[in-house]
N, C-alpha and C. Protein backbone atom coordinates (compact mmCIF):
# COMPACT_ATOMS: atom_id res chain seq x y z
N UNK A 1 14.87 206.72 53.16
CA UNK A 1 14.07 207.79 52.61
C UNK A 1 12.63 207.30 52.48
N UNK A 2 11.54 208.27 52.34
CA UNK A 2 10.44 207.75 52.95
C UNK A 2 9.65 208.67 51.70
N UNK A 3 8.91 207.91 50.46
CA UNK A 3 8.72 208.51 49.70
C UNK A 3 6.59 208.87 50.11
N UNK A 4 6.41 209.67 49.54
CA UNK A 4 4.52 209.86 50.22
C UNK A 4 3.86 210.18 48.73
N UNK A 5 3.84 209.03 48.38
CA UNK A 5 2.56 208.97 46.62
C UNK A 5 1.62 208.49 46.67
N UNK A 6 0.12 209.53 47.13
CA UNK A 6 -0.68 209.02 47.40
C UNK A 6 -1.10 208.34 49.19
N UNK A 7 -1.85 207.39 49.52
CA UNK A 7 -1.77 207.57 50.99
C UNK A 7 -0.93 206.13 51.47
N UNK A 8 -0.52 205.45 50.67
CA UNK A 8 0.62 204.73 51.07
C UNK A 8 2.04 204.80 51.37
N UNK A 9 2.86 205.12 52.26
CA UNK A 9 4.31 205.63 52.07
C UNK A 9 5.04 204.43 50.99
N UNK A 10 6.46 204.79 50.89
CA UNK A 10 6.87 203.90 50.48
C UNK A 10 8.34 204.25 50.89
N UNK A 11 9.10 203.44 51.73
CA UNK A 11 10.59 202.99 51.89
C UNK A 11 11.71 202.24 51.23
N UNK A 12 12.65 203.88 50.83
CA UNK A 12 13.69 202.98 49.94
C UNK A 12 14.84 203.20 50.80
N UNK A 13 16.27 202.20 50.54
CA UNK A 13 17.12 202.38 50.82
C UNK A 13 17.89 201.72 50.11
N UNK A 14 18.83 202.57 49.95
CA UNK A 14 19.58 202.63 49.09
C UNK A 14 19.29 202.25 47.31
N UNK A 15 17.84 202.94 47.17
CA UNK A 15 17.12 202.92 45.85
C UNK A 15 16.13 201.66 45.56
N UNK A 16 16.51 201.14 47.18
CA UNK A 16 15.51 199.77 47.02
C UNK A 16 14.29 199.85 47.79
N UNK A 17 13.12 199.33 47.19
CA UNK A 17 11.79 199.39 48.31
C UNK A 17 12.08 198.60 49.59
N UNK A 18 12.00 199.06 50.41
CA UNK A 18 11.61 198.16 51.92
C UNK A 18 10.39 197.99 52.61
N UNK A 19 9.50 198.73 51.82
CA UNK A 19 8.26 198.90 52.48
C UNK A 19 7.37 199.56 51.08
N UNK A 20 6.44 198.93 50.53
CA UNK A 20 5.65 199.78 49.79
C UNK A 20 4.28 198.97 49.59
N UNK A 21 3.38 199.33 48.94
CA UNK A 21 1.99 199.17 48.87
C UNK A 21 2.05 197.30 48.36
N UNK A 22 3.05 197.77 47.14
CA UNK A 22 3.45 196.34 46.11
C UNK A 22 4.31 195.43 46.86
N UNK A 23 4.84 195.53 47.80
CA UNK A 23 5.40 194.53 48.96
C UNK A 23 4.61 193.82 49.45
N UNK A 24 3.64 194.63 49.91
CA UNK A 24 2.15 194.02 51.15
C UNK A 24 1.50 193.20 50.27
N UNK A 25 1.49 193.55 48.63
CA UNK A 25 0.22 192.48 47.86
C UNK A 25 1.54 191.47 47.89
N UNK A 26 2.70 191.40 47.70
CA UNK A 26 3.58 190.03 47.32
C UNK A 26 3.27 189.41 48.89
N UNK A 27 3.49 190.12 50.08
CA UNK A 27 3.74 189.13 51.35
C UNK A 27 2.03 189.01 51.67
N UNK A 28 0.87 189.49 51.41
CA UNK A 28 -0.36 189.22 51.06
C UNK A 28 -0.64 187.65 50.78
N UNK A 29 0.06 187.94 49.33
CA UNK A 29 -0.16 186.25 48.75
C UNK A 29 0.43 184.99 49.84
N UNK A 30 1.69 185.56 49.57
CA UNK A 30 2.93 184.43 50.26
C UNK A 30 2.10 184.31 51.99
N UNK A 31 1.51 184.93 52.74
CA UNK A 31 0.50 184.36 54.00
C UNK A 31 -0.47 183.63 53.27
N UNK A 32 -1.31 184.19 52.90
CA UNK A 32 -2.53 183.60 52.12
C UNK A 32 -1.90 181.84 51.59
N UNK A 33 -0.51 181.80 51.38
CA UNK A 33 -0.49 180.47 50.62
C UNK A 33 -0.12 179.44 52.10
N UNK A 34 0.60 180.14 53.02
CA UNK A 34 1.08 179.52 54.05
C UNK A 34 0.03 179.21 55.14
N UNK A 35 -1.29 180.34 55.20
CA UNK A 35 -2.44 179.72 55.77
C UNK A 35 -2.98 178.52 55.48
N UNK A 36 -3.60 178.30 54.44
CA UNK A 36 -3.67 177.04 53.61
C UNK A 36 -2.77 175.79 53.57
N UNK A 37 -1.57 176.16 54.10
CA UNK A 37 -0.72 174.63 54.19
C UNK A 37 -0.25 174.52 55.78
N UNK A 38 -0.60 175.80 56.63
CA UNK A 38 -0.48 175.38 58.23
C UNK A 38 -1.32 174.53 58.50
N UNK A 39 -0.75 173.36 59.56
CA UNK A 39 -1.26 172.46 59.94
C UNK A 39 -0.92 172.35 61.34
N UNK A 40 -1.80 173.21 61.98
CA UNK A 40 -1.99 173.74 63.34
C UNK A 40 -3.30 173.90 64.28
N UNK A 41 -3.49 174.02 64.95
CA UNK A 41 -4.85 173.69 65.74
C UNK A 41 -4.71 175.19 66.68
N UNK A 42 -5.44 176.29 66.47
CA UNK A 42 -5.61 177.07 66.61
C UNK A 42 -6.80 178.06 67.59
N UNK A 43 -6.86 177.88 68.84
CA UNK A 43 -7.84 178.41 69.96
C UNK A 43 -7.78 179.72 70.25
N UNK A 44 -8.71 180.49 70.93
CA UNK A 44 -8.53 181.36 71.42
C UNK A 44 -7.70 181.41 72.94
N UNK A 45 -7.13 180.67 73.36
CA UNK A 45 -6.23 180.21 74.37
C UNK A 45 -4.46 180.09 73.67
N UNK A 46 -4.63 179.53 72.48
CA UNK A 46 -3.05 179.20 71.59
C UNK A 46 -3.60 179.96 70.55
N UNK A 47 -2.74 180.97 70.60
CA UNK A 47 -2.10 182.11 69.82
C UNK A 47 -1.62 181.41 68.65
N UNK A 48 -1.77 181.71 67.37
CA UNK A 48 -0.66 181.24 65.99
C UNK A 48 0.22 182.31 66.32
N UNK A 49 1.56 181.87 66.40
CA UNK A 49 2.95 182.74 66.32
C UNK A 49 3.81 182.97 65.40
N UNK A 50 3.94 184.51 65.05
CA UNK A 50 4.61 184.45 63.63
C UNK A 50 6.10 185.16 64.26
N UNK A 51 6.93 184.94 63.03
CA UNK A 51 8.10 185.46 63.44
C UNK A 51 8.29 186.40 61.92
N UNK A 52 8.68 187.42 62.54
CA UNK A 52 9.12 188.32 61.11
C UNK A 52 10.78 188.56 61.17
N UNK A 53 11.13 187.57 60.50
CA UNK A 53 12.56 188.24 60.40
C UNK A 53 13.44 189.50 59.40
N UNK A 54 13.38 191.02 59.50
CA UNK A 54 13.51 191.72 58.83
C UNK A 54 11.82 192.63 58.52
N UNK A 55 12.44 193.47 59.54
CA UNK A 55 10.65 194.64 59.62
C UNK A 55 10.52 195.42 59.04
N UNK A 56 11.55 196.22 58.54
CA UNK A 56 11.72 197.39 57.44
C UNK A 56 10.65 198.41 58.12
N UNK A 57 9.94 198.96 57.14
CA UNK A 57 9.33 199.76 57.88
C UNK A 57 7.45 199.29 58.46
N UNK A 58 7.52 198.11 58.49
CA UNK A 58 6.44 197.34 59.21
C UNK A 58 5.06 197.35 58.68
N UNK A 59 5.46 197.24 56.79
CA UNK A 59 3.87 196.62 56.40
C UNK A 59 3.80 195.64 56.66
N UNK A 60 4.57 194.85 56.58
CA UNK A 60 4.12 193.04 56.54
C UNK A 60 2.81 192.79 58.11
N UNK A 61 3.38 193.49 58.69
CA UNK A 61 2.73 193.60 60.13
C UNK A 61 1.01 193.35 59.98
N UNK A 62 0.75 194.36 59.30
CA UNK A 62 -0.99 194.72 58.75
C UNK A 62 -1.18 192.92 58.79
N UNK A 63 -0.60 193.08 57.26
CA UNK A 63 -1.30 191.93 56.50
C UNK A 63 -1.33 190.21 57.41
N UNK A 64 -0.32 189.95 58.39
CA UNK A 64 -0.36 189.15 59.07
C UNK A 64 -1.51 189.17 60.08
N UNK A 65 -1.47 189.96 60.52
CA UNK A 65 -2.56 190.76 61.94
C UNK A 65 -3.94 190.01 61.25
N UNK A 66 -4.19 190.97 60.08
CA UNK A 66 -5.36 190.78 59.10
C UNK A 66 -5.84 189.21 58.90
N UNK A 67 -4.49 188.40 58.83
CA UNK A 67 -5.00 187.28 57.54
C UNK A 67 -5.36 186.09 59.57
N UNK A 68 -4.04 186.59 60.45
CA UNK A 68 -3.88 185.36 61.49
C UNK A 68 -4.95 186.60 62.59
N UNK A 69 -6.08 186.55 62.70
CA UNK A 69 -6.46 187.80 64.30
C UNK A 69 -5.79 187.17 65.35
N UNK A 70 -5.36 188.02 66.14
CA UNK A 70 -5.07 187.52 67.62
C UNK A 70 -3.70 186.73 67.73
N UNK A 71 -2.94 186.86 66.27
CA UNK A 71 -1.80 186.36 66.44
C UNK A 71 -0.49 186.88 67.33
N UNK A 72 -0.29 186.33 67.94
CA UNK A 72 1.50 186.95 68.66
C UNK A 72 2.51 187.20 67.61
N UNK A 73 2.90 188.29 67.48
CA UNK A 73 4.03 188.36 66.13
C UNK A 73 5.18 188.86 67.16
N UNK A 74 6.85 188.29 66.57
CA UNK A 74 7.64 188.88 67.05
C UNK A 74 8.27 188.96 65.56
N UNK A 75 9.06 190.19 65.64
CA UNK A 75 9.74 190.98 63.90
C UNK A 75 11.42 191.29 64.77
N UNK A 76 12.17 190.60 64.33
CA UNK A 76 13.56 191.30 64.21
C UNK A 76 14.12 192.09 63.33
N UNK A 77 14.65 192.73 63.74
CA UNK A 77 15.12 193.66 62.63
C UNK A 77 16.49 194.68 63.44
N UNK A 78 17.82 194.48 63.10
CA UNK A 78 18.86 194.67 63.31
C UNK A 78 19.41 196.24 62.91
N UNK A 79 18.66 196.96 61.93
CA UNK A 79 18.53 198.00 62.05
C UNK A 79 18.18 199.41 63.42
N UNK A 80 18.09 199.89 63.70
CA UNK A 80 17.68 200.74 64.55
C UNK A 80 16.90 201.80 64.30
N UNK A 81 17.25 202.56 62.95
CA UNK A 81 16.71 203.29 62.18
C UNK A 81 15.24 203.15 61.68
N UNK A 82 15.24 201.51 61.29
CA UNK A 82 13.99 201.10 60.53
C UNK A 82 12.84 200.75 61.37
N UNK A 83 13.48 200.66 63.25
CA UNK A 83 12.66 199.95 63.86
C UNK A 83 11.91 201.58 64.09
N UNK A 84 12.61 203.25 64.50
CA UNK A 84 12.27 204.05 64.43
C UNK A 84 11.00 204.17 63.16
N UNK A 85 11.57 203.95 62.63
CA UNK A 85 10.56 204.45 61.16
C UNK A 85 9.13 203.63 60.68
N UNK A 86 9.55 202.12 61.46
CA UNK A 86 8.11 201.31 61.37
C UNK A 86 7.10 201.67 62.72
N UNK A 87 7.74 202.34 63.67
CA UNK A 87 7.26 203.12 64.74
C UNK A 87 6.19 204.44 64.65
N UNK A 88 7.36 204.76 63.76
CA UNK A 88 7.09 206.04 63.27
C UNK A 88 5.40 205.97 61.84
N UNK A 89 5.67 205.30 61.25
CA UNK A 89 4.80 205.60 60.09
C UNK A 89 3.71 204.66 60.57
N UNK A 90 3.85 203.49 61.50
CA UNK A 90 2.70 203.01 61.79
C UNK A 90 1.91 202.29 60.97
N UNK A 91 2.52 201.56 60.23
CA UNK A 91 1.56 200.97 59.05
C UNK A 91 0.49 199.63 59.43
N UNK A 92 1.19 199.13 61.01
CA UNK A 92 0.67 198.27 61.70
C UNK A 92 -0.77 198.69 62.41
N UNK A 93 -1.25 199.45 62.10
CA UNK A 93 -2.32 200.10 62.77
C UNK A 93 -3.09 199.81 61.63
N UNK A 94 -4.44 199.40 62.47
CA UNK A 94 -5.20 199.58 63.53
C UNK A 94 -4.81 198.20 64.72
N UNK A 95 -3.81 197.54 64.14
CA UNK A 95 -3.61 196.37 65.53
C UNK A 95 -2.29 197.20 66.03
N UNK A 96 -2.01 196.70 67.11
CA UNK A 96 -1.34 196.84 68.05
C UNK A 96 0.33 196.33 67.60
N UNK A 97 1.07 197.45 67.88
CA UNK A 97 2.73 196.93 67.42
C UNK A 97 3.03 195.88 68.17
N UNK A 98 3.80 195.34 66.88
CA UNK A 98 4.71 193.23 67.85
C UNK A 98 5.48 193.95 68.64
N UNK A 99 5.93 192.69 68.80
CA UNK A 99 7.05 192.67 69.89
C UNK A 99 8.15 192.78 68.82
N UNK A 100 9.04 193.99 68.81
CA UNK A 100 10.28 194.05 68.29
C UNK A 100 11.38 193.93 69.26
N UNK A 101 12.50 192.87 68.29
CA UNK A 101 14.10 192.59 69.25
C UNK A 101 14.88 192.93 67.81
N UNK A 102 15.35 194.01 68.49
CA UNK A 102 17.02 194.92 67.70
C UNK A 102 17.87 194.12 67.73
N UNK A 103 17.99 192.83 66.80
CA UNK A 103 19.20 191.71 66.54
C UNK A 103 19.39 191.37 65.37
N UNK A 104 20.66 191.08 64.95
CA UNK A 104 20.84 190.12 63.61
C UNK A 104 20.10 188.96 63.82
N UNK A 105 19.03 189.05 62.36
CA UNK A 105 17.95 187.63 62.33
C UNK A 105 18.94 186.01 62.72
N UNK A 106 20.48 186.02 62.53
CA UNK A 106 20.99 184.85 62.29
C UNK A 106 21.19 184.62 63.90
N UNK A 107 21.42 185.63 64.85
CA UNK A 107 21.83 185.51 66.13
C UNK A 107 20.47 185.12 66.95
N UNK A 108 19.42 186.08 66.59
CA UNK A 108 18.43 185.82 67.01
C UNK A 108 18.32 184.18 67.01
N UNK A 109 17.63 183.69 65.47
CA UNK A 109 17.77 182.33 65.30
C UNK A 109 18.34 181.19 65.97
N UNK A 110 19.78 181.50 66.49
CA UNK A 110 20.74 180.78 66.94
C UNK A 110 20.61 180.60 69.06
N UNK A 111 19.95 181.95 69.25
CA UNK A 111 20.23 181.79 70.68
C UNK A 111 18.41 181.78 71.31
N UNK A 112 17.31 182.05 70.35
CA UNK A 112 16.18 182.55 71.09
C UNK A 112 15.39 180.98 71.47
N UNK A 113 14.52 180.84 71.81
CA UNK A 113 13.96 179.13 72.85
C UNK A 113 12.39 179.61 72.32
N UNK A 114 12.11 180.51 71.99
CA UNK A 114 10.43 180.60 71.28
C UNK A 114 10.50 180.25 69.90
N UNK A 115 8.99 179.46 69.48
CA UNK A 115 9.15 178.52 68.48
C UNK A 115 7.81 179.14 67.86
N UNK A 116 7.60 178.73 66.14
CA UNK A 116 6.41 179.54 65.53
C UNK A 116 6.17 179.09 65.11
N UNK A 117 4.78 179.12 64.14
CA UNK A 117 3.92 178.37 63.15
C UNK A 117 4.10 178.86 61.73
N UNK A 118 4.68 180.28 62.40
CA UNK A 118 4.72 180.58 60.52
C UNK A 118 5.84 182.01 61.07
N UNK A 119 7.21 181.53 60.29
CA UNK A 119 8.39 182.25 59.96
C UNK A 119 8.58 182.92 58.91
N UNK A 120 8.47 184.05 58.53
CA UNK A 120 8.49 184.87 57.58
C UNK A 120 10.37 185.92 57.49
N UNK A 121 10.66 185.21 56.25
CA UNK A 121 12.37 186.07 55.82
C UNK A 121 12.39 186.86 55.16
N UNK A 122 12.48 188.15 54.97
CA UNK A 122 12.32 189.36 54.21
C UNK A 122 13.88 190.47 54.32
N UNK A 123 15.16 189.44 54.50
CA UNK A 123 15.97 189.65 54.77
C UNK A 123 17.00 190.26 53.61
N UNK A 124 17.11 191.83 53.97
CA UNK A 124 18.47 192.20 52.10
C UNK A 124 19.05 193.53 52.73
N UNK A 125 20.52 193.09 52.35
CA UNK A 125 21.08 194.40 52.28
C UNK A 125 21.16 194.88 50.72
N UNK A 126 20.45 196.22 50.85
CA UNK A 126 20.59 196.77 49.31
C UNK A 126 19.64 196.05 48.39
N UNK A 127 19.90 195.83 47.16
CA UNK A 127 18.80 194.46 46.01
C UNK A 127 19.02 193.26 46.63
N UNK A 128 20.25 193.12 47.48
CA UNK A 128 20.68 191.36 47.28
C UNK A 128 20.37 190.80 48.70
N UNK A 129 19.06 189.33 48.84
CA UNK A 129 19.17 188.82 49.54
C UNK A 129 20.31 188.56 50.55
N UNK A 130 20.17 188.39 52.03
CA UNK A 130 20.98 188.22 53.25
C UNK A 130 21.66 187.20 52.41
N UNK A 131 23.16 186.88 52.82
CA UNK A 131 23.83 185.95 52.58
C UNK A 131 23.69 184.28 53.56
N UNK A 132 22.90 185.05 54.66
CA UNK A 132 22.21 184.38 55.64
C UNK A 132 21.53 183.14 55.52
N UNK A 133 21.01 183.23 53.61
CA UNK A 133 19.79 182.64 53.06
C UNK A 133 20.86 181.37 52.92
N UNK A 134 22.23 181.15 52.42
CA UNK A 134 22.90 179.87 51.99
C UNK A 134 23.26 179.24 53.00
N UNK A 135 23.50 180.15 54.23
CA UNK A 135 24.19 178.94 55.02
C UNK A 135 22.99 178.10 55.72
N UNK A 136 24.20 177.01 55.90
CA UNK A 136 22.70 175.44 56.50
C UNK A 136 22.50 176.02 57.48
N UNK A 137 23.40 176.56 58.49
CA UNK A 137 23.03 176.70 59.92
C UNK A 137 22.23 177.68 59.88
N UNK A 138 22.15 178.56 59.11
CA UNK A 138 21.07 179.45 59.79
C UNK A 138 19.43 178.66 59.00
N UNK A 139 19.42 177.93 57.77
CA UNK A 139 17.99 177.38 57.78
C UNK A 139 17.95 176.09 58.94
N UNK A 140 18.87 175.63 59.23
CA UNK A 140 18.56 174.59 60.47
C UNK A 140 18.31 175.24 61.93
N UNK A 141 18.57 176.45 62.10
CA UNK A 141 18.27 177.44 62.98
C UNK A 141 16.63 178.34 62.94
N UNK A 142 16.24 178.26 61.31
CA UNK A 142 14.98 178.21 60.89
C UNK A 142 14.39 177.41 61.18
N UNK A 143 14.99 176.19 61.16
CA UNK A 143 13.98 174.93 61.02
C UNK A 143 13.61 174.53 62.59
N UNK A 144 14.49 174.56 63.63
CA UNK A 144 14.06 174.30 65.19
C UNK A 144 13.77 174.93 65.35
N UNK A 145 12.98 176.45 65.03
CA UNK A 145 12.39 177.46 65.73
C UNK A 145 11.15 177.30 65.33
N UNK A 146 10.79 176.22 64.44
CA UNK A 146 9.04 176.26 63.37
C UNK A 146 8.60 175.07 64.84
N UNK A 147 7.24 175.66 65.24
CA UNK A 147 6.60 173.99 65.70
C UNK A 147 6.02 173.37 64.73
N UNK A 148 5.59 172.39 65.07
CA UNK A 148 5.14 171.11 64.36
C UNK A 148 3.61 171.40 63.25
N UNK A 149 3.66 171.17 62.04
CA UNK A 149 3.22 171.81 61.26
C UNK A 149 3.24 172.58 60.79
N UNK A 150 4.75 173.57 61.00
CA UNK A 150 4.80 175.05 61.00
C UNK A 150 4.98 175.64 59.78
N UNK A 151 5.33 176.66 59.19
CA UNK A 151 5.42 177.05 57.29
C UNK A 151 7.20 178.26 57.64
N UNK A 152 7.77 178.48 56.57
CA UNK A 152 9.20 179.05 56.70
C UNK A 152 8.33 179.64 55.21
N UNK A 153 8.57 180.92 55.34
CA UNK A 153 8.34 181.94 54.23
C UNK A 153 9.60 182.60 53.76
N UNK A 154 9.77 182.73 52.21
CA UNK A 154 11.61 183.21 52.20
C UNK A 154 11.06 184.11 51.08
N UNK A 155 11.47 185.62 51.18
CA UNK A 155 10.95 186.20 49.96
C UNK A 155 12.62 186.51 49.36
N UNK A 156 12.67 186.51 48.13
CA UNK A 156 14.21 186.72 47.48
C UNK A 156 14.50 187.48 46.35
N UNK A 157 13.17 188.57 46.78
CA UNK A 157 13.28 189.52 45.20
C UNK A 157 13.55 188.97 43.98
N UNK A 158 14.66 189.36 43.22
CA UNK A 158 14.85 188.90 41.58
C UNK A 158 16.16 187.52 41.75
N UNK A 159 16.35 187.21 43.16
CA UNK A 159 17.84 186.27 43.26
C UNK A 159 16.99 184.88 43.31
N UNK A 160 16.65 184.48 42.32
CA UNK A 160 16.10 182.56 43.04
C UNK A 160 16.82 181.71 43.37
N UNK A 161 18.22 181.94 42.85
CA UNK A 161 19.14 180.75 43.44
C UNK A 161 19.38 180.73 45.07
N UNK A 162 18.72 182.10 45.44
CA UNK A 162 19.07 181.81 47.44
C UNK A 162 18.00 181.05 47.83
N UNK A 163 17.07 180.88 47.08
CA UNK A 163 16.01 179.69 47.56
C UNK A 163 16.94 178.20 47.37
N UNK A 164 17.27 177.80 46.62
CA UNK A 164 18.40 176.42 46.44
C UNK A 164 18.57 175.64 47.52
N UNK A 165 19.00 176.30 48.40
CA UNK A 165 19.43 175.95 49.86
C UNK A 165 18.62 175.42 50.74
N UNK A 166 17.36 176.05 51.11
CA UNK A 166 16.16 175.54 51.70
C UNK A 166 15.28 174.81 50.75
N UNK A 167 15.41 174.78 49.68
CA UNK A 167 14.87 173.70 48.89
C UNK A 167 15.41 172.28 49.18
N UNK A 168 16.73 172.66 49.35
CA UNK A 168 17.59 171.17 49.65
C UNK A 168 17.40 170.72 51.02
N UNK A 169 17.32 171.74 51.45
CA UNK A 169 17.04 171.21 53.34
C UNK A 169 15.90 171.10 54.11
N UNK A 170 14.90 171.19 53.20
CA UNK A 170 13.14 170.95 53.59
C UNK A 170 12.91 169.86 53.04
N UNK A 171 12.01 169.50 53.68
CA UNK A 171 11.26 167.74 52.96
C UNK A 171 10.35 168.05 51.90
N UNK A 172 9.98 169.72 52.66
CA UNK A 172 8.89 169.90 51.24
C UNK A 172 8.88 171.62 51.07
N UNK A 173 8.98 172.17 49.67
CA UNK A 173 8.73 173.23 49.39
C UNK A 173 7.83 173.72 47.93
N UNK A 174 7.15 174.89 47.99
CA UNK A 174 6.52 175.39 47.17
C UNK A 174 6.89 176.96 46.50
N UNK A 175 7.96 176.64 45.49
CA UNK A 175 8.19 178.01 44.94
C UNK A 175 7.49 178.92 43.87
N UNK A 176 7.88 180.35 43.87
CA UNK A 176 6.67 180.58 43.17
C UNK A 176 7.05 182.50 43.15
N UNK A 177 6.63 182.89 41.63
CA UNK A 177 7.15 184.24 41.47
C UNK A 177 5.96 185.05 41.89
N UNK A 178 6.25 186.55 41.98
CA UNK A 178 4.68 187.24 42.15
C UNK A 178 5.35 188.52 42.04
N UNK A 179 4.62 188.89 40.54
CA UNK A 179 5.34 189.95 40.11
C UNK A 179 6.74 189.92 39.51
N UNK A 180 7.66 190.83 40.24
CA UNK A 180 9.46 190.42 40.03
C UNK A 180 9.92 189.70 41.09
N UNK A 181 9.21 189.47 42.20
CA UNK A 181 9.62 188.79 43.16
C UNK A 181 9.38 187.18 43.76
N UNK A 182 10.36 186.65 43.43
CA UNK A 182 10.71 184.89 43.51
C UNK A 182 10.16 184.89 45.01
N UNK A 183 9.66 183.87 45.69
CA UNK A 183 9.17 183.20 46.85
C UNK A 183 9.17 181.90 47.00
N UNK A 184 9.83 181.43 48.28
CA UNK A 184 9.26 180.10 49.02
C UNK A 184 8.81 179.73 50.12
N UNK A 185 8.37 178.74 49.87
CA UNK A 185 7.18 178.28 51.14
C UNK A 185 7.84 176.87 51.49
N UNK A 186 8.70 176.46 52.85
CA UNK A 186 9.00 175.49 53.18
C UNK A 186 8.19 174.81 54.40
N UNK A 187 8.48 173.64 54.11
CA UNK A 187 8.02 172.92 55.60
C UNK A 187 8.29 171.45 55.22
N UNK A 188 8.28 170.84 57.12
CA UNK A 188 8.92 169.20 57.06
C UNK A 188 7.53 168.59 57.08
């Protein structure tokens, strides 16, 4: 459902936001903190590559575009509906729509050979973080897809214990609330 208050939409499902004004300032910050700790060498020849796992209805898109110009973004999102609707409402404009692949983020992870500087997880069915978030294999499936210097972004709404996991399996992380919503920032 696609609520219109004011000139921002806002996407709920199943009574939960997937997309709203107050999303973009939380994944706002959480880039803003991961710019600052990429440690990458950046040309107009080498693209910074982000990966969005979980597009909903495609604010995060803006604010990446905005913070990285000229970045290559690819957004999975296993939905079909949502990829319609981030199509549809366009929130990625005035840049140009990523590259979207209609897959489960864990399959994706597991079979794709392109690698990023900055991985962004915005992954929930309903309130509750992907279950995706505990198992090792899928953050070790996170972790060979980052290149060298790269940042792993995990947003986990009101659940902090699904951060636990990548806390344990990064050399280094930076957690951190914003608003009601818990965040981490990993990297080796």
């Amino acid at each position: 459902m696609v609520e219109k208050n004011g000139e921002y939409p806002r996407v709920l499902v199943d009574g939960y936001s997937e997309t709203s004004e107050g999303l973009n300032e939380i994944w706002w910050d959480a880039m803003l903190r991961a710019k600052a700790k990429l440690d990458v060498k950046v040309t107009p020849c080498h693209k910074l590559t982000i990966l969005i796992l979980g597009l909903g209805g495609g604010g995060m898109v803006y604010g990446a575009r905005a913070l990285f110009p000229h970045c290559r973004i690819v957004a999975v999102e296993h939905d079909p509906e949502m990829i319609a609707l981030a199509k549809e409402l366009k929130l990625y404009e005035p840049f140009p729509l990523p590259t979207i692949v209609k897959q489960d983020a864990g399959t994706y992870l597991s079979t794709a050979t392109e690698k990023y500087h900055l991985t962004a997880v915005d992954l929930f069915r309903g309130g509750e973080p992907s279950p995706l978030l505990l198992e090792k294999s899928f953050l070790l499936a996170a972790q060979e897809r980052m290149l060298p210097g790269g940042v792993l972004l995990i947003n986990v709404a009101g659940t902090q214990e699904y951060l636990l996991p990548a806390v344990e399996h990064f050399a280094h992380s930076e957690i951190w609330k914003f608003r009601y919503n818990h965040l981490g920032m990993f990297w080796n």
